[in-house]
PDB file of N, CA and C in Angstrom:
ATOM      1  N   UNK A   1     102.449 111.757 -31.679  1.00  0.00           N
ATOM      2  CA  UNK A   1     101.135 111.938 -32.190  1.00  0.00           C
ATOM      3  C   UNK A   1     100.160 112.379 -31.117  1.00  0.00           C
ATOM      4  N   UNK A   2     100.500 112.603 -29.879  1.00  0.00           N
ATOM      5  CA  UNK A   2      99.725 113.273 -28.927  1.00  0.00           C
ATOM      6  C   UNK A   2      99.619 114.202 -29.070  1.00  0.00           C
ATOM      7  N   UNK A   3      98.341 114.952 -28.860  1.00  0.00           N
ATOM      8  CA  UNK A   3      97.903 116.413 -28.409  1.00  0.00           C
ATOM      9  C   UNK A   3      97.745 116.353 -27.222  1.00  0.00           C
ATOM     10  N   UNK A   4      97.441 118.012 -26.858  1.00  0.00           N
ATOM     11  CA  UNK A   4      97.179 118.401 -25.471  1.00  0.00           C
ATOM     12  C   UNK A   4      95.687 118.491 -25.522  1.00  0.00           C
ATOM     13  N   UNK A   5      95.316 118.879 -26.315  1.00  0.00           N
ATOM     14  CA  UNK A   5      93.583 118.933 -26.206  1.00  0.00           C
ATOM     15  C   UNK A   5      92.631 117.754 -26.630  1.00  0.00           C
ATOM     16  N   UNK A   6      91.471 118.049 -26.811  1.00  0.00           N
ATOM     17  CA  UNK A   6      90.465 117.419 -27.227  1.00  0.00           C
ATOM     18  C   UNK A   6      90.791 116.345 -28.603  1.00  0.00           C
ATOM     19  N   UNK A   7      89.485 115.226 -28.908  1.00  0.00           N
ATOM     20  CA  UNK A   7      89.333 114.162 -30.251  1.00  0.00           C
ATOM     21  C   UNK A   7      89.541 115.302 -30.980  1.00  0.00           C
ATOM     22  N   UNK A   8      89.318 114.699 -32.555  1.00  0.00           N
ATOM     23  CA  UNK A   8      89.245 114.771 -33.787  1.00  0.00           C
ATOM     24  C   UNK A   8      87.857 115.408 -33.958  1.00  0.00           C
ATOM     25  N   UNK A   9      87.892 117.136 -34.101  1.00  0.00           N
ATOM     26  CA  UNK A   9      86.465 117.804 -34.341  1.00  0.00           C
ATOM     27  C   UNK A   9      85.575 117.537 -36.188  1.00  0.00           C
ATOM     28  N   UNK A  10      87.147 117.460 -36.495  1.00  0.00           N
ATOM     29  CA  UNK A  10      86.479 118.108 -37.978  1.00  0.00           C
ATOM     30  C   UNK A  10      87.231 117.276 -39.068  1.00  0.00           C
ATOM     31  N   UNK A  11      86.577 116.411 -40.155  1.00  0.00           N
ATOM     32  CA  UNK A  11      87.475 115.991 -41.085  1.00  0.00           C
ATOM     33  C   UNK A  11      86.997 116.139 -42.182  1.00  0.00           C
ATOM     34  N   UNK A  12      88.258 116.457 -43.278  1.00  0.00           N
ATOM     35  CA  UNK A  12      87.887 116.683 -45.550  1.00  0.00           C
ATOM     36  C   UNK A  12      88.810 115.922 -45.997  1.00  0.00           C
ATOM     37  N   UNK A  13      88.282 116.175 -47.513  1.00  0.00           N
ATOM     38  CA  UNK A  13      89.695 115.496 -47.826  1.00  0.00           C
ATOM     39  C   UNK A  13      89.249 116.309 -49.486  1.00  0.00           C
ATOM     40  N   UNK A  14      90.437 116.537 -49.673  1.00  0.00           N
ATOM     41  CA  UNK A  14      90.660 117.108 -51.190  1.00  0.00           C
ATOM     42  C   UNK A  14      91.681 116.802 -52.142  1.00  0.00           C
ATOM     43  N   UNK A  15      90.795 116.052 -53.579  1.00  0.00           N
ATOM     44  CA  UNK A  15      91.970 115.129 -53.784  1.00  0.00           C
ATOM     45  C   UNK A  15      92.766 114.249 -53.076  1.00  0.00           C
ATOM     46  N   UNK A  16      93.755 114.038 -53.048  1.00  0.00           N
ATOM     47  CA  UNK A  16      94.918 113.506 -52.485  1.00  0.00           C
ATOM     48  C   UNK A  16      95.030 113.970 -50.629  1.00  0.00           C
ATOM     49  N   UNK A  17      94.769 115.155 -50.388  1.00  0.00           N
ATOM     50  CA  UNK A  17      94.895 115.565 -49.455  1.00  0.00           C
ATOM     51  C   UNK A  17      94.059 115.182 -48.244  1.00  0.00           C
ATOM     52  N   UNK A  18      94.410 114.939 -47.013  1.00  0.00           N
ATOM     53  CA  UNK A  18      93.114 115.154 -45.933  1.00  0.00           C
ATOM     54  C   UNK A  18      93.469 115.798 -45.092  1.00  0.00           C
ATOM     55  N   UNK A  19      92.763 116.488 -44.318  1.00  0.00           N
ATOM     56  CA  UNK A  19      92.989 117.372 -43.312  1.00  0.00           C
ATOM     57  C   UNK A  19      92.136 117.433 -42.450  1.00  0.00           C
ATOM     58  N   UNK A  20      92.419 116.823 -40.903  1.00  0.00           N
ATOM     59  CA  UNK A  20      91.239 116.595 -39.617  1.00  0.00           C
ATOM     60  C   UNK A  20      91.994 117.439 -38.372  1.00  0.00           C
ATOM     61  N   UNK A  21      90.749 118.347 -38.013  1.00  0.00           N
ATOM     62  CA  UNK A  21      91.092 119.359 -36.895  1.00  0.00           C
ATOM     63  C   UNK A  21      91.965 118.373 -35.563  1.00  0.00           C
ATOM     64  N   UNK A  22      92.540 118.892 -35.008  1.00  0.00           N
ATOM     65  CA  UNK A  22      93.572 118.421 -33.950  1.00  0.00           C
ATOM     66  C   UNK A  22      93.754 119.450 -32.823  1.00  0.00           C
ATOM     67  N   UNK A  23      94.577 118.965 -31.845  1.00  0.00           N
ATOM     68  CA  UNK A  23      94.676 120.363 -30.861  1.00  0.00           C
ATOM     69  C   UNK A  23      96.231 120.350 -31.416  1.00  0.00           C
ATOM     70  N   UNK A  24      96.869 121.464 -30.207  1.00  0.00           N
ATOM     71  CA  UNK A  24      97.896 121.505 -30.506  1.00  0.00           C
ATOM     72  C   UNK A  24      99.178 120.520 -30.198  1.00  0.00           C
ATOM     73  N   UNK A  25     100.248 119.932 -31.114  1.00  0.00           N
ATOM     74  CA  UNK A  25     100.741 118.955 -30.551  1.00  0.00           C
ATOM     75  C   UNK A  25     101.713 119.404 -29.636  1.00  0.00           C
ATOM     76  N   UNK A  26     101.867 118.566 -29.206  1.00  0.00           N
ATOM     77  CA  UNK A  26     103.226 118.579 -28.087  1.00  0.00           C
ATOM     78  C   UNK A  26     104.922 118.660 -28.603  1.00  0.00           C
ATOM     79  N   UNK A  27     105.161 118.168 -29.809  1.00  0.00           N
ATOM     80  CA  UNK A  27     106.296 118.380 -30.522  1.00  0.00           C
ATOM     81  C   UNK A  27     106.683 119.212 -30.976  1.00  0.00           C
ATOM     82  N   UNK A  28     108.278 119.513 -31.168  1.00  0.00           N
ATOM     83  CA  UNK A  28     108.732 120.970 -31.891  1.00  0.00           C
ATOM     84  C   UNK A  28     108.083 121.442 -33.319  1.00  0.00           C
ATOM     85  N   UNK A  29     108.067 122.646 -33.535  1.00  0.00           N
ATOM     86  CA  UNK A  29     107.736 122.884 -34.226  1.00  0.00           C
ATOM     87  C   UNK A  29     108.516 123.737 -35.449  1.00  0.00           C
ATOM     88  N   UNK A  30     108.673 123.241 -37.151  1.00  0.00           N
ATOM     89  CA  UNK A  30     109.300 123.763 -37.396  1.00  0.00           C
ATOM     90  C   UNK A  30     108.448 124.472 -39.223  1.00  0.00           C
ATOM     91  N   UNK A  31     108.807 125.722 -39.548  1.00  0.00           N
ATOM     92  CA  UNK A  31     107.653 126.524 -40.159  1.00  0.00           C
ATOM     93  C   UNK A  31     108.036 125.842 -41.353  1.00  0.00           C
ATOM     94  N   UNK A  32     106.922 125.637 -42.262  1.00  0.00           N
ATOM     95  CA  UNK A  32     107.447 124.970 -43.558  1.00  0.00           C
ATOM     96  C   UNK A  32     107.154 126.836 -44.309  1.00  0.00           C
ATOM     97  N   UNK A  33     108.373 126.841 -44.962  1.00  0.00           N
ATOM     98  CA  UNK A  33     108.416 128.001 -46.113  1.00  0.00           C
ATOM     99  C   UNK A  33     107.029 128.257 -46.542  1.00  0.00           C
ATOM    100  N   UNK A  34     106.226 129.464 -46.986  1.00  0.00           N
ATOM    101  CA  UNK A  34     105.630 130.004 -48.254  1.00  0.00           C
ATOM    102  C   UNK A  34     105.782 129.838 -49.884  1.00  0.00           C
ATOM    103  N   UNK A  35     105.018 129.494 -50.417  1.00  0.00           N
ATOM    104  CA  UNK A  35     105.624 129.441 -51.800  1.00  0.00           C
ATOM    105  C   UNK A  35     105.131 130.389 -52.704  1.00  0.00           C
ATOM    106  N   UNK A  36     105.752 131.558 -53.306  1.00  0.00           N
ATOM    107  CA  UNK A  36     104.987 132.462 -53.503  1.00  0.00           C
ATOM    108  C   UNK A  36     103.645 132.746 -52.806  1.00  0.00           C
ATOM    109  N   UNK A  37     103.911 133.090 -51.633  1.00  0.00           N
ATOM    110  CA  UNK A  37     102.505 133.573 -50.438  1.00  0.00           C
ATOM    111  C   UNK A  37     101.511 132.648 -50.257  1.00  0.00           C
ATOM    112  N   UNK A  38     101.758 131.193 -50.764  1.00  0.00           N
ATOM    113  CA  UNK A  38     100.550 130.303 -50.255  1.00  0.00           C
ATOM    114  C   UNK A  38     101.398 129.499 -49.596  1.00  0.00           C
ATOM    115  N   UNK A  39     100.513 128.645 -48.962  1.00  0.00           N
ATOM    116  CA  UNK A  39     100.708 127.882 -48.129  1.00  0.00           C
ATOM    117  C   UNK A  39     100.282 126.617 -48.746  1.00  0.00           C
ATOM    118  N   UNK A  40     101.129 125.433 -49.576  1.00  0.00           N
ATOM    119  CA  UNK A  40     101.014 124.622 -49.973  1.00  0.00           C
ATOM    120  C   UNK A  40     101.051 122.714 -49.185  1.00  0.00           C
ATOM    121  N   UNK A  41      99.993 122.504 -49.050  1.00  0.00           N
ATOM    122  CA  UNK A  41      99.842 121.095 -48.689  1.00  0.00           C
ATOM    123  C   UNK A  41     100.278 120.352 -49.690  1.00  0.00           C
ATOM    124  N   UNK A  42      99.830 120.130 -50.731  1.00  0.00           N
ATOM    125  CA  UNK A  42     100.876 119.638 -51.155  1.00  0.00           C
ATOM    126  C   UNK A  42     100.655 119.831 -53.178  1.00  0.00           C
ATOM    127  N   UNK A  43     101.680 118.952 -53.832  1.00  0.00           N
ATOM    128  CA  UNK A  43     101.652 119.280 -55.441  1.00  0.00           C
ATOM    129  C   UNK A  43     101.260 118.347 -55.697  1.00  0.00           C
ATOM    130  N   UNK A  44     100.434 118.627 -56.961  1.00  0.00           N
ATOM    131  CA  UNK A  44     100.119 117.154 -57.942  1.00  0.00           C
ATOM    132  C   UNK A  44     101.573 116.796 -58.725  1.00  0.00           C
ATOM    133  N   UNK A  45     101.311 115.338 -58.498  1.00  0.00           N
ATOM    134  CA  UNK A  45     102.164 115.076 -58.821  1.00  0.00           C
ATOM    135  C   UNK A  45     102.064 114.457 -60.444  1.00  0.00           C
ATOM    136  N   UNK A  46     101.173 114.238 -60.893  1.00  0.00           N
ATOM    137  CA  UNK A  46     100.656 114.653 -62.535  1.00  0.00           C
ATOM    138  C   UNK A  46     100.629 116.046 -63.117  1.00  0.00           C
ATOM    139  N   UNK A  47      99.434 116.383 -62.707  1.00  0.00           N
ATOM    140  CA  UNK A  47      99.340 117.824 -63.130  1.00  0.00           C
ATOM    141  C   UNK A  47     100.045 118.971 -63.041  1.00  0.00           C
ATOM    142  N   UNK A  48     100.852 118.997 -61.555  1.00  0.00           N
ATOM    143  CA  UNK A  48     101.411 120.396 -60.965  1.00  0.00           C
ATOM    144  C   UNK A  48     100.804 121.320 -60.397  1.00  0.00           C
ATOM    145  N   UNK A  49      99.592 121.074 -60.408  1.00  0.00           N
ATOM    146  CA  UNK A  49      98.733 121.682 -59.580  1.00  0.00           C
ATOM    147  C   UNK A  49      99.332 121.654 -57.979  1.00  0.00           C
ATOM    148  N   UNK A  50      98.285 122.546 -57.320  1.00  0.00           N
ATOM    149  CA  UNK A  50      98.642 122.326 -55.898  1.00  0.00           C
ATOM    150  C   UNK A  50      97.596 122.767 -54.999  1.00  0.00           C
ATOM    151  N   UNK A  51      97.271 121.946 -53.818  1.00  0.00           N
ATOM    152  CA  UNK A  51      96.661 122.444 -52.636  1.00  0.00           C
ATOM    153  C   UNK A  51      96.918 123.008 -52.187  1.00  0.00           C
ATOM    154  N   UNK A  52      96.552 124.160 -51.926  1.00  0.00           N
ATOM    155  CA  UNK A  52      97.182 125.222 -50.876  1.00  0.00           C
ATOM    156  C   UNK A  52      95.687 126.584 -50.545  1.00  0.00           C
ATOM    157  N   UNK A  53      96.586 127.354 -49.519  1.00  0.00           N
ATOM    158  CA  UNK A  53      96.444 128.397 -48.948  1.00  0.00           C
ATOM    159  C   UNK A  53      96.551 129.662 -49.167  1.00  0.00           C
ATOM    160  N   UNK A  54      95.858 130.753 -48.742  1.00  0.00           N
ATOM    161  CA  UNK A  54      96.829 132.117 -48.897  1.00  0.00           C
ATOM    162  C   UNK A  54      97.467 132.214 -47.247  1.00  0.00           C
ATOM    163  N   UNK A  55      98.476 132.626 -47.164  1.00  0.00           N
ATOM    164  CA  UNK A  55      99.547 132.441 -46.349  1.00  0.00           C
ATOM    165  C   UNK A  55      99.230 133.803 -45.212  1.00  0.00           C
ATOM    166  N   UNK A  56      98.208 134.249 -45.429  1.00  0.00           N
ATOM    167  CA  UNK A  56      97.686 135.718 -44.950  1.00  0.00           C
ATOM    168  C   UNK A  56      97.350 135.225 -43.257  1.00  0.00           C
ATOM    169  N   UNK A  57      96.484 133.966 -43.520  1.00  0.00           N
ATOM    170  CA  UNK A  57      95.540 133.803 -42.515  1.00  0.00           C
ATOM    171  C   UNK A  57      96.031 131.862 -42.003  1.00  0.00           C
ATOM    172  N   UNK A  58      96.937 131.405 -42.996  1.00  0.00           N
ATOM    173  CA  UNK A  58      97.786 130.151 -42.529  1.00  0.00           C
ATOM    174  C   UNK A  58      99.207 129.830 -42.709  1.00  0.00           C
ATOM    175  N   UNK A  59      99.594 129.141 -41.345  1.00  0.00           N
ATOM    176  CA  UNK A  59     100.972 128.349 -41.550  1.00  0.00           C
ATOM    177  C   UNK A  59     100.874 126.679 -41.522  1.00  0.00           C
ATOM    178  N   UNK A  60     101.668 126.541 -42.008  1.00  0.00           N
ATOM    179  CA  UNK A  60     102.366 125.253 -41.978  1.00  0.00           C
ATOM    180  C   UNK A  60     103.540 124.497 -41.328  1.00  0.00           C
ATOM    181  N   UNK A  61     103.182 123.398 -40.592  1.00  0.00           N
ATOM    182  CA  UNK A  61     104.478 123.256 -39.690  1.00  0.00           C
ATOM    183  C   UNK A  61     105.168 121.774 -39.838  1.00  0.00           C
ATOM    184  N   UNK A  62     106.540 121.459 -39.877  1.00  0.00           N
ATOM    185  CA  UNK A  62     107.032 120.172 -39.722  1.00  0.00           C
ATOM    186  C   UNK A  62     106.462 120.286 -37.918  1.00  0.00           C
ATOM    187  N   UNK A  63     106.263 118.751 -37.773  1.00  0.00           N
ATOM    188  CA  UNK A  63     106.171 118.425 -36.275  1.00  0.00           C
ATOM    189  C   UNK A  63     106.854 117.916 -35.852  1.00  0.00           C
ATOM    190  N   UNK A  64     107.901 117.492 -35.144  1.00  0.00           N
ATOM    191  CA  UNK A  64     109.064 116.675 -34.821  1.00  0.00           C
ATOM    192  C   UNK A  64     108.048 115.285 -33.642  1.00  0.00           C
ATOM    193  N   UNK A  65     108.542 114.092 -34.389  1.00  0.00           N
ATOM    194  CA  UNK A  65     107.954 112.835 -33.735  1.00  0.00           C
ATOM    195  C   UNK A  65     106.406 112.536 -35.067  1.00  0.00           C
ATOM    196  N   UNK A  66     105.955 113.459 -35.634  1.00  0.00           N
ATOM    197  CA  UNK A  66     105.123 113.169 -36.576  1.00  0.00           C
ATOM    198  C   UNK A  66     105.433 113.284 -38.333  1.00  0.00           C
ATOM    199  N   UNK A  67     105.022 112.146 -38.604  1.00  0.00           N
ATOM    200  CA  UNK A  67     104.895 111.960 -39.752  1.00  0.00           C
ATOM    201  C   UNK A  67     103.747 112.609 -40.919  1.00  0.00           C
ATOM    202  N   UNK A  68     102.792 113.651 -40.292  1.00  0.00           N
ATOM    203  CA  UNK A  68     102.108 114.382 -41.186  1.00  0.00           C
ATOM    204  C   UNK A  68     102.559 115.798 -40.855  1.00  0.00           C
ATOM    205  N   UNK A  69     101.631 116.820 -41.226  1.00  0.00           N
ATOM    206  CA  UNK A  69     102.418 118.426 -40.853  1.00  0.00           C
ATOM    207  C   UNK A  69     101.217 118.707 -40.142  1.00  0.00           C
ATOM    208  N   UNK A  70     101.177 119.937 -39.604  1.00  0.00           N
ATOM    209  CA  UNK A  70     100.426 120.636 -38.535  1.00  0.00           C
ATOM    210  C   UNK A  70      99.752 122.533 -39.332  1.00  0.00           C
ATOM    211  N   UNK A  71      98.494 122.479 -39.475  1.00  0.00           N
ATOM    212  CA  UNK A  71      98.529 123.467 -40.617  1.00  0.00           C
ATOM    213  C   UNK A  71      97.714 124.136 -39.309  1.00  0.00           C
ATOM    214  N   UNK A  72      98.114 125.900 -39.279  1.00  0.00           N
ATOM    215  CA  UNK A  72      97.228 126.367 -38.314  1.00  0.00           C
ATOM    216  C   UNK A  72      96.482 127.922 -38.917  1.00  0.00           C
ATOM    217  N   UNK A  73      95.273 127.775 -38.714  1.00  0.00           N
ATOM    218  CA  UNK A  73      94.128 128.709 -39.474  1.00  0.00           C
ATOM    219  C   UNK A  73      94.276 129.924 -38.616  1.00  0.00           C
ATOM    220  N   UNK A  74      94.594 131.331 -39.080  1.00  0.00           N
ATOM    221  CA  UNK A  74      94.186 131.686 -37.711  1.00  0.00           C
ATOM    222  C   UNK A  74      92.645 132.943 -37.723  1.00  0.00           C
ATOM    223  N   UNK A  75      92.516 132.771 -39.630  1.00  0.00           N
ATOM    224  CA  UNK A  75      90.731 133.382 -39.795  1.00  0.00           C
ATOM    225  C   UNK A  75      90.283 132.390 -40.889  1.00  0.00           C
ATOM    226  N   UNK A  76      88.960 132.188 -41.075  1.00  0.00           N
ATOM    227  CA  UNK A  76      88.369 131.441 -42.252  1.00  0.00           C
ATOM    228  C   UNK A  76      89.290 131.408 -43.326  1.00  0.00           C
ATOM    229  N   UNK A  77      89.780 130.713 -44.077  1.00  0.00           N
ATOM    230  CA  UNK A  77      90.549 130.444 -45.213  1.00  0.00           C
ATOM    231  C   UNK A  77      90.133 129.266 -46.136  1.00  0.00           C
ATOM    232  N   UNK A  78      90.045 129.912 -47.674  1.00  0.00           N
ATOM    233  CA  UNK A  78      89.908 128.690 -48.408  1.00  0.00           C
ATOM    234  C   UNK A  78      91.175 127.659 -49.074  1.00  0.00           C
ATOM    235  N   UNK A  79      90.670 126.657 -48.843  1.00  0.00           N
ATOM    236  CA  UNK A  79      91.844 125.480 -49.338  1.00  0.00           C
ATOM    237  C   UNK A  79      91.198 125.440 -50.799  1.00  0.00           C
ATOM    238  N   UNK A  80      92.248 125.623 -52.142  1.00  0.00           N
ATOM    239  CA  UNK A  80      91.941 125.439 -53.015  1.00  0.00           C
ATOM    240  C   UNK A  80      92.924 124.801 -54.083  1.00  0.00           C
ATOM    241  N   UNK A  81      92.686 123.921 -55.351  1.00  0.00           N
ATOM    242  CA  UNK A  81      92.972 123.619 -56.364  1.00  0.00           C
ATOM    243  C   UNK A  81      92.360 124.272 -57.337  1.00  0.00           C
ATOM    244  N   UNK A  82      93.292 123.513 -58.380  1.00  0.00           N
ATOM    245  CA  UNK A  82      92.815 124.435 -60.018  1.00  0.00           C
ATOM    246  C   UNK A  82      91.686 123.310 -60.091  1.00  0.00           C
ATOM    247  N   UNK A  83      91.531 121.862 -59.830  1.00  0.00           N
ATOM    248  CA  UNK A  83      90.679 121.183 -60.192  1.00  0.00           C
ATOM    249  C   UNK A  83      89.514 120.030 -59.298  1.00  0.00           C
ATOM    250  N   UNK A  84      89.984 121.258 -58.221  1.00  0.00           N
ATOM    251  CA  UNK A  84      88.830 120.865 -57.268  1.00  0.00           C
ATOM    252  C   UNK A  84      87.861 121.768 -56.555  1.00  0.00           C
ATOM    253  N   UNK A  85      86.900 121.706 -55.790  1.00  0.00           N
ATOM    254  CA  UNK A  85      86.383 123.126 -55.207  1.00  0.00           C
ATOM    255  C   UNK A  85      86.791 123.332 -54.252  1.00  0.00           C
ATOM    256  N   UNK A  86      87.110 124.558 -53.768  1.00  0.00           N
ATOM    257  CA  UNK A  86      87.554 125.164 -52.869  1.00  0.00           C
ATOM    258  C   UNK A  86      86.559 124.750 -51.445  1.00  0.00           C
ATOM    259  N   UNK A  87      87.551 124.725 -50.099  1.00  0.00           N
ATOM    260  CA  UNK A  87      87.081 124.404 -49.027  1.00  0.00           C
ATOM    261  C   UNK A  87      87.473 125.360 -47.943  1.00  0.00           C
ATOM    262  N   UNK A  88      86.331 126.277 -47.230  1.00  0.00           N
ATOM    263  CA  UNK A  88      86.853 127.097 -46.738  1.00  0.00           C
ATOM    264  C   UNK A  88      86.727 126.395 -45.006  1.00  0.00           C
ATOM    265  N   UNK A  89      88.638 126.401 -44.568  1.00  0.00           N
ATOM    266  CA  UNK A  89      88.630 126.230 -43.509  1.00  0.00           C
ATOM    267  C   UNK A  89      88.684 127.108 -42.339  1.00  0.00           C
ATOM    268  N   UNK A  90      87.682 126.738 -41.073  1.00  0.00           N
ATOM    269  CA  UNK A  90      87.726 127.392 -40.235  1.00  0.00           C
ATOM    270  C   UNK A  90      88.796 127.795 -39.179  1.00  0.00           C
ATOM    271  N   UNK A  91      89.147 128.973 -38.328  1.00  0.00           N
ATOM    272  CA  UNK A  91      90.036 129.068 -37.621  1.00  0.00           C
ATOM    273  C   UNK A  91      90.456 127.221 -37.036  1.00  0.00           C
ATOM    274  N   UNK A  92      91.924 127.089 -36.721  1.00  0.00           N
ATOM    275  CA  UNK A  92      91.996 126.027 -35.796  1.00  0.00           C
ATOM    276  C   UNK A  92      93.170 125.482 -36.206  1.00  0.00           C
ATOM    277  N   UNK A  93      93.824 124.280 -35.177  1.00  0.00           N
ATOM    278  CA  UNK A  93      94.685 123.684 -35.701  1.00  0.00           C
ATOM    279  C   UNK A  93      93.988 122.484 -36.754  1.00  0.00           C
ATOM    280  N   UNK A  94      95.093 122.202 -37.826  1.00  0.00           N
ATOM    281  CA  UNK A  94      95.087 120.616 -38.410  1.00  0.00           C
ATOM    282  C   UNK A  94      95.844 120.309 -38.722  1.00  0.00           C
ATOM    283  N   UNK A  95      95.630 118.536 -38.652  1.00  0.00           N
ATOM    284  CA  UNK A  95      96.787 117.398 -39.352  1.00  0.00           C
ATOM    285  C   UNK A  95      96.608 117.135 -40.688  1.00  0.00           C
ATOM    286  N   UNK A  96      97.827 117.060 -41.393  1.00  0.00           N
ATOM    287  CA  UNK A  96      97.467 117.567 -42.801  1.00  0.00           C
ATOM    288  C   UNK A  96      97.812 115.856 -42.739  1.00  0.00           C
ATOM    289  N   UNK A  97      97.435 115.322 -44.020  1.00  0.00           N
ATOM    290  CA  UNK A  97      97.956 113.780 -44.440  1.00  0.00           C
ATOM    291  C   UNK A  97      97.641 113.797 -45.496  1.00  0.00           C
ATOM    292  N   UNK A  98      98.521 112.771 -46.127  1.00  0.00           N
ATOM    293  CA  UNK A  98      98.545 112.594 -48.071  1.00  0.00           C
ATOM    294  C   UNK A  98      97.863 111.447 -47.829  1.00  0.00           C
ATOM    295  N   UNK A  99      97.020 111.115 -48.748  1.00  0.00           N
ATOM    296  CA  UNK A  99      96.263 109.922 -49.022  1.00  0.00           C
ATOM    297  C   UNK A  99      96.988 108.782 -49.708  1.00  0.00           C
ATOM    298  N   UNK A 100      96.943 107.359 -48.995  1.00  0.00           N
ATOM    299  CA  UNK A 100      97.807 106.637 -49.166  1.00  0.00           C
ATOM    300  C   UNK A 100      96.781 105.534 -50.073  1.00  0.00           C
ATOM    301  N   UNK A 101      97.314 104.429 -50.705  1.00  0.00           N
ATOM    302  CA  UNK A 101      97.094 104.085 -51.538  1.00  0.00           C
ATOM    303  C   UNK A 101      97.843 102.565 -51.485  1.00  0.00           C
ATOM    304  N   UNK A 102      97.226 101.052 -51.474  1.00  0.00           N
ATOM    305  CA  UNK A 102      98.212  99.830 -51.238  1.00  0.00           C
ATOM    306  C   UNK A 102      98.046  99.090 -52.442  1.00  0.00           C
ATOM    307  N   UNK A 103      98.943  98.697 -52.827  1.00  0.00           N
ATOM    308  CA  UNK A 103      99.783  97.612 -54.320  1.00  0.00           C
ATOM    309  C   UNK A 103     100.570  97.156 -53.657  1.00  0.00           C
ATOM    310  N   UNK A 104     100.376  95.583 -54.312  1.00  0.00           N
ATOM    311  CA  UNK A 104     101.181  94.906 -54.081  1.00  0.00           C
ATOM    312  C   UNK A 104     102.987  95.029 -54.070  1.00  0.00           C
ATOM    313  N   UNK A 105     102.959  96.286 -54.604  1.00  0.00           N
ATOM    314  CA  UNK A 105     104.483  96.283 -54.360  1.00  0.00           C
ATOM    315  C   UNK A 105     105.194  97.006 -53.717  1.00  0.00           C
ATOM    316  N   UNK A 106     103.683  98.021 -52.897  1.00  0.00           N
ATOM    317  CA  UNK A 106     103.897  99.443 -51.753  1.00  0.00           C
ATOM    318  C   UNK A 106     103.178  99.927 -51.691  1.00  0.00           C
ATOM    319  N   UNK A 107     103.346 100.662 -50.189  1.00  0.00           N
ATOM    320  CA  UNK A 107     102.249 101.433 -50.089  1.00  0.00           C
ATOM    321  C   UNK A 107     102.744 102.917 -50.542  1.00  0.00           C
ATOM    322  N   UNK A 108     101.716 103.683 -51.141  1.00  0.00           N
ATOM    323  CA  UNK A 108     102.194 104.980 -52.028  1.00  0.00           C
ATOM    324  C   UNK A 108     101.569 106.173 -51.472  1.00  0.00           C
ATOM    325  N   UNK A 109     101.782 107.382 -52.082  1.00  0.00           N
ATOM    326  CA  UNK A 109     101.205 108.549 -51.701  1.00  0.00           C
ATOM    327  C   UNK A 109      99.431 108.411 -53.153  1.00  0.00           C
ATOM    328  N   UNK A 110      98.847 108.791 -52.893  1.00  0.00           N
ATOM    329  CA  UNK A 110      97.828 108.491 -54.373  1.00  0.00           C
ATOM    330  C   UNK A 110      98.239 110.033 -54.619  1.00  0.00           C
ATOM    331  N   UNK A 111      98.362 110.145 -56.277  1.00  0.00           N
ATOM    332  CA  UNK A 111      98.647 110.584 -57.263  1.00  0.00           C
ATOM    333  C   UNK A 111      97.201 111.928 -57.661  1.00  0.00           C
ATOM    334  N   UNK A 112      97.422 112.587 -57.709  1.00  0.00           N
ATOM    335  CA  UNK A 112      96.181 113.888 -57.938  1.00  0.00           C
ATOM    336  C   UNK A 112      96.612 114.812 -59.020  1.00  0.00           C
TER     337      UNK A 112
END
């Protein structure tokens, strides 16, 4: 979970999703696929909807040693759903994370 650079510049959260600027990490890096040309953070898991990207101007990365992904901007891009408003993110790296959620019988991903 180390970076090489600087704190935590920038944080959102959409739906289910959050996403806070980071530098770059120190761990391997491995490209998560396109899905039809976006770049998906992640699916509802009700609806089917999905957070995502156009894949023009972002990637997505497994991080090896981290448990969230590594999303990197490389011009203004909007993050959008069918049922949320769109958030246009600026160039940069981020840590993507699913919003977690505690019951007594686990802790969960929350549901969007």
């Amino acid at each position: 979970m180390s970076t090489e650079q600087g704190e935590v510049q920038m944080q959102i959260r959409q739906g289910d999703v959050f996403v806070e600027k980071c530098g770059k990490p120190s761990g391997e890096l491995t490209e998560v696929k396109p899905d039809q040309g976006r770049v998906v953070l992640a699916y509802g898991e009700v609806t089917g909807h999905a957070h995502a990207l156009s894949g023009k101007h972002a990637k997505l990365y497994d991080v090896k040693g981290w448990v969230d992904r590594l999303l990197v901007v490389t011009k203004a891009t909007a993050l959008m759903h069918e049922e949320h408003g769109h958030i246009t993110l600026p160039p940069g790296n981020y840590r993507v994370k699913r919003q977690r959620e505690y019951t007594p019988e686990t802790i969960r991903n929350v549901a969007d």
